[in-house]
N, C-alpha and C. Protein backbone atom coordinates (compact mmCIF):
# COMPACT_ATOMS: atom_id res chain seq x y z
N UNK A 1 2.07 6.28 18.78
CA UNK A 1 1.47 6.52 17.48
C UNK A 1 2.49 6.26 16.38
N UNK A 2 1.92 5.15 15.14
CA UNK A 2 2.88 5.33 14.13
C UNK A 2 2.21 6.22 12.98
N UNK A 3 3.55 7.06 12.46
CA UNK A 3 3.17 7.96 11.04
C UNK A 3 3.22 7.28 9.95
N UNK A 4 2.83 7.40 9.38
CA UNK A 4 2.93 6.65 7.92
C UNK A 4 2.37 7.92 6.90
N UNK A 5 3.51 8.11 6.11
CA UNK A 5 3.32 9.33 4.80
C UNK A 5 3.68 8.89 3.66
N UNK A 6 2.41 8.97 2.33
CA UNK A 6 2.71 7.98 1.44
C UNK A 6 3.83 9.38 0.22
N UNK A 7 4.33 9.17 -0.30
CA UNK A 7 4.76 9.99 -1.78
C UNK A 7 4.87 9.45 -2.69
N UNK A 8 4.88 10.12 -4.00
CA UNK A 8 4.79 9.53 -5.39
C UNK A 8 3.34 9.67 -5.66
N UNK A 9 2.91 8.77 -6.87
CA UNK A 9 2.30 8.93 -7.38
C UNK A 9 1.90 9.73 -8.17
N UNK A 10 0.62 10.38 -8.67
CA UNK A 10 0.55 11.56 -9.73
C UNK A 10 -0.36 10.62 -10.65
N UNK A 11 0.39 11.62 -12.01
CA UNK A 11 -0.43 11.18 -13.14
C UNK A 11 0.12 10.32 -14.38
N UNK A 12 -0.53 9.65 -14.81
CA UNK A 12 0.15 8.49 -15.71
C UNK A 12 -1.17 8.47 -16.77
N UNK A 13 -0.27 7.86 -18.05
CA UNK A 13 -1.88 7.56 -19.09
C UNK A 13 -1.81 5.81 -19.04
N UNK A 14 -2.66 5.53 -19.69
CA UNK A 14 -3.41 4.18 -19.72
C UNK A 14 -1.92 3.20 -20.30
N UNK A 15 -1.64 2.69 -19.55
CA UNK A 15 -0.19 1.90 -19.90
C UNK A 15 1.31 2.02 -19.05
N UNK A 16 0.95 2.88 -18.49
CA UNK A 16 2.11 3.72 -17.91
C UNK A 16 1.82 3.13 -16.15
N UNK A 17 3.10 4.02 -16.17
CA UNK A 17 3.79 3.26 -14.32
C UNK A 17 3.93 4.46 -13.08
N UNK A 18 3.25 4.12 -12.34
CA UNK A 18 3.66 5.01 -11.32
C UNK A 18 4.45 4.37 -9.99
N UNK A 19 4.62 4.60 -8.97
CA UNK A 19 5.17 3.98 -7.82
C UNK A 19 5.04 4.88 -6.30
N UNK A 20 4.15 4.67 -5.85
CA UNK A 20 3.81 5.37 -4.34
C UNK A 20 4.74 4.36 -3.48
N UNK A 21 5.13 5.31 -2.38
CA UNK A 21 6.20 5.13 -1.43
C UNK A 21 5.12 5.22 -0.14
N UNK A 22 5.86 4.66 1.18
CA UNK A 22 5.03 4.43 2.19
C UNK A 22 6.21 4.60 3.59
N UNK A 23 6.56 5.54 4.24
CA UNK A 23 7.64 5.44 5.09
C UNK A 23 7.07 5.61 6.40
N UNK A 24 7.45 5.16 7.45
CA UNK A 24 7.03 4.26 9.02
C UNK A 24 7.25 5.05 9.82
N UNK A 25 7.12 5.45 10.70
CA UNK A 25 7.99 6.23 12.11
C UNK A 25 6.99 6.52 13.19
N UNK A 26 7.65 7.28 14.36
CA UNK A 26 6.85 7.35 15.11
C UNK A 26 6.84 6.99 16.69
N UNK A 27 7.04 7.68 17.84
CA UNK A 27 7.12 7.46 19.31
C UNK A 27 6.80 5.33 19.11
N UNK A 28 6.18 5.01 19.14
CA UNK A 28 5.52 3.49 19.53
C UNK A 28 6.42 2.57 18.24
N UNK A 29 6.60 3.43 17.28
CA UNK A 29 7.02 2.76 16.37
C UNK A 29 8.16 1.44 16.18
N UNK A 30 8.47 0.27 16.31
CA UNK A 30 9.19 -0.92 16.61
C UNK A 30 9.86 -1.63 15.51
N UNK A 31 10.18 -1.00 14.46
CA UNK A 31 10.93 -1.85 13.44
C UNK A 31 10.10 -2.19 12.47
N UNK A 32 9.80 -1.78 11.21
CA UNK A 32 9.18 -2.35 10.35
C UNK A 32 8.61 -3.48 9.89
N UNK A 33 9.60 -4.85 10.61
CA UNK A 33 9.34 -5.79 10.57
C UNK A 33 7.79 -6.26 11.38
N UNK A 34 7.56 -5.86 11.88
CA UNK A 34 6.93 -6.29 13.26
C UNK A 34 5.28 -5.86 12.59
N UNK A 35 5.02 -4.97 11.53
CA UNK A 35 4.04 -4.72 10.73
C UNK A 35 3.74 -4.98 9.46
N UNK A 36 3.28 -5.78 9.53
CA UNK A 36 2.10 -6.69 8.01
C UNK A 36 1.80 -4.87 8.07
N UNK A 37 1.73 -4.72 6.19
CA UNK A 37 1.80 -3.28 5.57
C UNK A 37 0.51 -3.86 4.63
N UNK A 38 0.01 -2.74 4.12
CA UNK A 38 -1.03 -3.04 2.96
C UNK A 38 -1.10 -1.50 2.11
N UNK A 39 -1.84 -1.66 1.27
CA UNK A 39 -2.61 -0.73 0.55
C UNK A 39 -3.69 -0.55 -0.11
N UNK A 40 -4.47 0.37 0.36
CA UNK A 40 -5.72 0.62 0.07
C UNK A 40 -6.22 1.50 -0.96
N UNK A 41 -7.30 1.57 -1.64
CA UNK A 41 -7.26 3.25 -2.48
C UNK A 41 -9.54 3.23 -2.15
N UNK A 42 -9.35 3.92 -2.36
CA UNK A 42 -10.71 4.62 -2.46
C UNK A 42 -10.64 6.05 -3.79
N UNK A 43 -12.05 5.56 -4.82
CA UNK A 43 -12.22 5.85 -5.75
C UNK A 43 -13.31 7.23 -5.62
N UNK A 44 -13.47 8.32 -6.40
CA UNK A 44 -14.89 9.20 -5.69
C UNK A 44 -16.08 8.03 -6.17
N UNK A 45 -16.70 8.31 -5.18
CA UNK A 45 -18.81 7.62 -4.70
C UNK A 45 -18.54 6.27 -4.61
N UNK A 46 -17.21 5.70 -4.71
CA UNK A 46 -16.81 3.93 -4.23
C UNK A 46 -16.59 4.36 -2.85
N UNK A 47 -16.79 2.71 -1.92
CA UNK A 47 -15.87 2.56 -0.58
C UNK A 47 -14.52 2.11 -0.95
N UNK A 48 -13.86 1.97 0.20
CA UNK A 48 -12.57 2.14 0.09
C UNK A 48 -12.36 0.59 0.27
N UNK A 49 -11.09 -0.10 -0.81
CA UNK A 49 -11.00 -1.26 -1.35
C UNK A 49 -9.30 -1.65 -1.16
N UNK A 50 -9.50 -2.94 -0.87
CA UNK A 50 -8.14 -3.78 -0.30
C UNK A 50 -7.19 -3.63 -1.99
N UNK A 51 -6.07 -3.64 -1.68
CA UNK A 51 -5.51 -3.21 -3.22
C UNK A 51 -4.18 -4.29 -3.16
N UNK A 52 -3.21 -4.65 -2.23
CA UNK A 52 -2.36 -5.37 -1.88
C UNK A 52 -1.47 -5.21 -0.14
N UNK A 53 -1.25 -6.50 -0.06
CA UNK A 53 -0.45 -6.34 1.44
C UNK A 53 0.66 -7.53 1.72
N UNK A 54 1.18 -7.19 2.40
CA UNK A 54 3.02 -8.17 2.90
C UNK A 54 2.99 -8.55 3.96
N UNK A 55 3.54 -9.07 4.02
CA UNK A 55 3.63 -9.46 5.60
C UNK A 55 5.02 -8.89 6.32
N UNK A 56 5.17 -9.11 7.71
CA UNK A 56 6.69 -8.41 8.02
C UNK A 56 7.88 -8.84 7.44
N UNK A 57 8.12 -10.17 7.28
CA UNK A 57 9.15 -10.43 6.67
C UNK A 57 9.03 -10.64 5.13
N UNK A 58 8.23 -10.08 4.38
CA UNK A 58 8.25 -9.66 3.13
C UNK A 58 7.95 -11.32 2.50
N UNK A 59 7.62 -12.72 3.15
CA UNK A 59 7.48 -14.01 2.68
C UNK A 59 6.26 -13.94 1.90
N UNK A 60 4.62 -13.01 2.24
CA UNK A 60 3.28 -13.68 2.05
C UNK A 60 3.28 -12.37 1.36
N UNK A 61 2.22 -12.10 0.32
CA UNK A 61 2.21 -10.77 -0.06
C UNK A 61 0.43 -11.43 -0.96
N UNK A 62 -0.13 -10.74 -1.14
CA UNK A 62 -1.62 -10.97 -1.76
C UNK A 62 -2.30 -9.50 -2.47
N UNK A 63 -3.25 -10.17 -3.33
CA UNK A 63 -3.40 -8.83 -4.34
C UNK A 63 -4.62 -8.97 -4.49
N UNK A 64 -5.32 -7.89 -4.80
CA UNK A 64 -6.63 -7.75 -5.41
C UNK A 64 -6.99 -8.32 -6.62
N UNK A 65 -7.31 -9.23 -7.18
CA UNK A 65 -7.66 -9.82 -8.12
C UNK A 65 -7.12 -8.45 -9.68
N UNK A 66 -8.19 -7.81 -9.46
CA UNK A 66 -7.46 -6.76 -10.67
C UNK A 66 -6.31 -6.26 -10.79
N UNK A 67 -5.49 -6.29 -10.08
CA UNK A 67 -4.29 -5.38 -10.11
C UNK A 67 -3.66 -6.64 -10.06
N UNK A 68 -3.85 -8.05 -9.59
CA UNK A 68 -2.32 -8.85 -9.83
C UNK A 68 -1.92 -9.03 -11.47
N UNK A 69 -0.29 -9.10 -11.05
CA UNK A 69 -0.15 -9.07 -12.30
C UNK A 69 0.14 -8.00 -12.81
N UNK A 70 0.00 -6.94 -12.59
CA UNK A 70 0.09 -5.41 -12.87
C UNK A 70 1.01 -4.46 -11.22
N UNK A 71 0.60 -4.82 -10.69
CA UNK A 71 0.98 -4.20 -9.02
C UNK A 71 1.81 -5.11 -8.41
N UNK A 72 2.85 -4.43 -8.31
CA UNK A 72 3.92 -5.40 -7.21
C UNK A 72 4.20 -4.69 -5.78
N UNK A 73 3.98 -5.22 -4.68
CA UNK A 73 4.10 -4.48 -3.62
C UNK A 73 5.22 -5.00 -2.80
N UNK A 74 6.08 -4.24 -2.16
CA UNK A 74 7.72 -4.91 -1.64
C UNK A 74 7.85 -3.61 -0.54
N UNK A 75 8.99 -4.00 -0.04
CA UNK A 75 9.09 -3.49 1.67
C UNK A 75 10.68 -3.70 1.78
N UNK A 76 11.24 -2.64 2.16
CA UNK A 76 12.81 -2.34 2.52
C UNK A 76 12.49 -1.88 4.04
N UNK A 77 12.84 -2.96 5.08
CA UNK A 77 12.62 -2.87 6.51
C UNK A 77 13.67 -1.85 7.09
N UNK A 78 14.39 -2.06 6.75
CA UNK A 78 16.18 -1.02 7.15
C UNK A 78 15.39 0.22 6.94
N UNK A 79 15.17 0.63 5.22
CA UNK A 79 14.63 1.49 5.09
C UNK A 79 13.09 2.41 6.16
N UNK A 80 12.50 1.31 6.82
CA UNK A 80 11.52 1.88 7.26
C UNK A 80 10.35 2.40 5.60
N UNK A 81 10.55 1.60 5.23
CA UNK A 81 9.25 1.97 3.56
C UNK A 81 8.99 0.86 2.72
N UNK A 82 7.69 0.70 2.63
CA UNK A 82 7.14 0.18 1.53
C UNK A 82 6.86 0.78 0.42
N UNK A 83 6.79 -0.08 -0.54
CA UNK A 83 6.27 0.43 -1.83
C UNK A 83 5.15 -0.39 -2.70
N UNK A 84 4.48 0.57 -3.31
CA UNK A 84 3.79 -0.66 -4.77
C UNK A 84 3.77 0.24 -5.74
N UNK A 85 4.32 -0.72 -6.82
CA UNK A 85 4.58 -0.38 -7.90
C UNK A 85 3.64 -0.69 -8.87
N UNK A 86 2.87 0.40 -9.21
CA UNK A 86 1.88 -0.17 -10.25
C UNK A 86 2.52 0.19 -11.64
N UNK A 87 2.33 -0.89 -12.59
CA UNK A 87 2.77 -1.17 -14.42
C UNK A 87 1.63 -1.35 -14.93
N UNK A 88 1.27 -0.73 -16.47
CA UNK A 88 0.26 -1.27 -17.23
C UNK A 88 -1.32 -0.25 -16.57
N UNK A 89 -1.08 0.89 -16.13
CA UNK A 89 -2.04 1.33 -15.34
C UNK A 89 -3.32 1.18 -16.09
N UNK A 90 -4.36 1.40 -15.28
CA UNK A 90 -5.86 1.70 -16.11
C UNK A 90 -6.70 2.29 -15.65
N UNK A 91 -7.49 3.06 -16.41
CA UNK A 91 -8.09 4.61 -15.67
C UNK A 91 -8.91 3.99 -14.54
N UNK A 92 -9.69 2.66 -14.20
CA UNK A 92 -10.10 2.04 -13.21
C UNK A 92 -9.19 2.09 -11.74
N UNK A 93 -8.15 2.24 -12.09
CA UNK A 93 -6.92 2.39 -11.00
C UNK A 93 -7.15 4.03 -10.61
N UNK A 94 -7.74 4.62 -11.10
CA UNK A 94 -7.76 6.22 -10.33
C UNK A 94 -8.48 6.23 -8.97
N UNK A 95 -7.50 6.67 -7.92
CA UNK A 95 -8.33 6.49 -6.71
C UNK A 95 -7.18 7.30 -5.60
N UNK A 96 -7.80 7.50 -4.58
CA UNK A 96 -6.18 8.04 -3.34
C UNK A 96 -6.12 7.03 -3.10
N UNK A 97 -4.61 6.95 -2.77
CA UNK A 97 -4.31 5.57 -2.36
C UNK A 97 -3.47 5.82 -0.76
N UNK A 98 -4.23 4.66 -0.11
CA UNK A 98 -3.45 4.69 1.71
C UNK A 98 -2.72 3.70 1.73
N UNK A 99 -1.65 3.52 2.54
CA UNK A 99 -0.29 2.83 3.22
C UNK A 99 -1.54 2.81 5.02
N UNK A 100 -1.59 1.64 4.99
CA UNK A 100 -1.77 1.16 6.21
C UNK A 100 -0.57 -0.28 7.10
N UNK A 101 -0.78 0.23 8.35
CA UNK A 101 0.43 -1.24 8.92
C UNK A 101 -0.65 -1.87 10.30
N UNK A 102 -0.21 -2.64 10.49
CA UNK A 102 -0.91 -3.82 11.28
C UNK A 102 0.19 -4.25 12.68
N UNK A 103 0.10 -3.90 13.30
CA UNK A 103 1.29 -4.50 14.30
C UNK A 103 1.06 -6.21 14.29
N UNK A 104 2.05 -7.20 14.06
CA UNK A 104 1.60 -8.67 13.70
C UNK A 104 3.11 -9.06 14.03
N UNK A 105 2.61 -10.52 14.50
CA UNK A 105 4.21 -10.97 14.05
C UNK A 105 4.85 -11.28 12.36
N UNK A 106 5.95 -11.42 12.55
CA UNK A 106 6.15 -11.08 10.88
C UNK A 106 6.34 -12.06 10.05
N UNK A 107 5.88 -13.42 10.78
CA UNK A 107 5.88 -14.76 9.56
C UNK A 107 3.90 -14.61 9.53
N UNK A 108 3.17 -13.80 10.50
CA UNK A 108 2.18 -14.10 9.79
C UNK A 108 1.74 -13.88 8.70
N UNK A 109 1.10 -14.25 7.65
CA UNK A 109 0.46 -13.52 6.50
C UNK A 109 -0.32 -12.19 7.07
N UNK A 110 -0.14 -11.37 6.04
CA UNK A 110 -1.60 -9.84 6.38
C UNK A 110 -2.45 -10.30 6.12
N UNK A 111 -3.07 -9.34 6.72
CA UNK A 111 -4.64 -9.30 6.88
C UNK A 111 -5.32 -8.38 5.47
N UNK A 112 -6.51 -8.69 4.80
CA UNK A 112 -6.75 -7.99 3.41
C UNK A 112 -8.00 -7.09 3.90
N UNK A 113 -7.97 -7.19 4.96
CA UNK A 113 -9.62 -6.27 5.22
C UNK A 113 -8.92 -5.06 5.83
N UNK A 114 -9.77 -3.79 5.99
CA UNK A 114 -9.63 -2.96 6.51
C UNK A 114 -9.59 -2.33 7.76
N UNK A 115 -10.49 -3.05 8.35
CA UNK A 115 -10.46 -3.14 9.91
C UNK A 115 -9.69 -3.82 10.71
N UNK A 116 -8.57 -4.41 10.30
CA UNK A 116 -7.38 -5.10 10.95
C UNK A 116 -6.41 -4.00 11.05
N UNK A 117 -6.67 -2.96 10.06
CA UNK A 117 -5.30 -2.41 10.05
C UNK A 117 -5.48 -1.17 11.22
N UNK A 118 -4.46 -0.99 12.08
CA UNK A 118 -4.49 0.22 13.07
C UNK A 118 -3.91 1.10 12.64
N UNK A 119 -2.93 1.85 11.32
CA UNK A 119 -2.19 2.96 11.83
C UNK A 119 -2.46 3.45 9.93
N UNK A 120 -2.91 4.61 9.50
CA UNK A 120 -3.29 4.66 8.21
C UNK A 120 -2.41 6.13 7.85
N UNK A 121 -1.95 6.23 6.72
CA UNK A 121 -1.46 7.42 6.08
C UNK A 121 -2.68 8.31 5.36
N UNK A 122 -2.16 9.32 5.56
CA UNK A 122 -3.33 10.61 4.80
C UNK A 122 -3.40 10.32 3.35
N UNK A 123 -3.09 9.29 2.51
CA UNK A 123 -3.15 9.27 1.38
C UNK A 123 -2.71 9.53 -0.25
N UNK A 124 -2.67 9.07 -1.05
CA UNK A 124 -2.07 10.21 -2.04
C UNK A 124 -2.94 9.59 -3.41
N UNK A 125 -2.99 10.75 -4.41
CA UNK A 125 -3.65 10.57 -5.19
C UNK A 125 -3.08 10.12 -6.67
N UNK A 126 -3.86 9.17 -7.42
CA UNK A 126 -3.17 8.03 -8.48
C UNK A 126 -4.06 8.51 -9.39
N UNK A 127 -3.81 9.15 -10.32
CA UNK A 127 -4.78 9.04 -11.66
C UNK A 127 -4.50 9.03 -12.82
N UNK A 128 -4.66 8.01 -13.76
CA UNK A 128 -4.84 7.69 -15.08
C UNK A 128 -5.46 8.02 -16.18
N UNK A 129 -5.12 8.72 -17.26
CA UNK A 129 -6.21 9.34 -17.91
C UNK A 129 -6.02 8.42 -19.05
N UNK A 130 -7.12 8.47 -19.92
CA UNK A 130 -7.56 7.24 -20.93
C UNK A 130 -7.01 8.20 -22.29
């Protein structure tokens, strides 16, 4: 089983920056590299929506149309943690947000759907007030 526990986040107003953290571990767990990472958020009465993801060796990285440009997502493998850094927030961005990993090799690109990913964090919550 891998753990994945996200921190950070909180509260920010309309312009402002937050940065959720995403750290790896775990009995099965094999090196950071070896997992294409993503992030997800789910909004209340929305489903839960692809937000950005990397690949293992940090080469391919892809974004949700709304947030590029605003959201940068990056990965310190040593570290065992990802991050995304959201700038420029907008109350549309209020949602929990999950750290999911993919066991993959690590020149592939990630995967942007949700059902690829096997190992998900309990979440943390991002909200923006207007």
């Amino acid at each position: 089983q891998v753990q994945l526990v996200e921190s950070g986040g909180g509260l920010a107003q309309t312009g402002g920056s937050l940065r959720v953290s995403c750290a790896a571990s775990g009995r099965t767990f094999s090196g950071l590299e070896n997992y294409a990472m993503a992030w997800f958020r789910q909004a209340p009465e929305k489903e839960r929506e692809f937000v950005a993801a990397i690949s293992g060796n940090g080469a391919h990285t892809n974004y949700l149309d709304t947030v590029k440009g605003r959201f940068t997502i990056s990965r310190d493998n040593a570290a065992n943690t990802v991050f995304l850094q959201m700038d420029n927030l907008q109350p549309e961005d209020t949602a929990n947000y999950y750290c999911a990993a993919d066991f993959r090799p690590a020149i592939r690109p990630p995967a942007t759907v949700a059902r690829n990913y096997d190992y998900w964090g309990q979440g943390i919550q991002v909200t923006v007030s207007s």
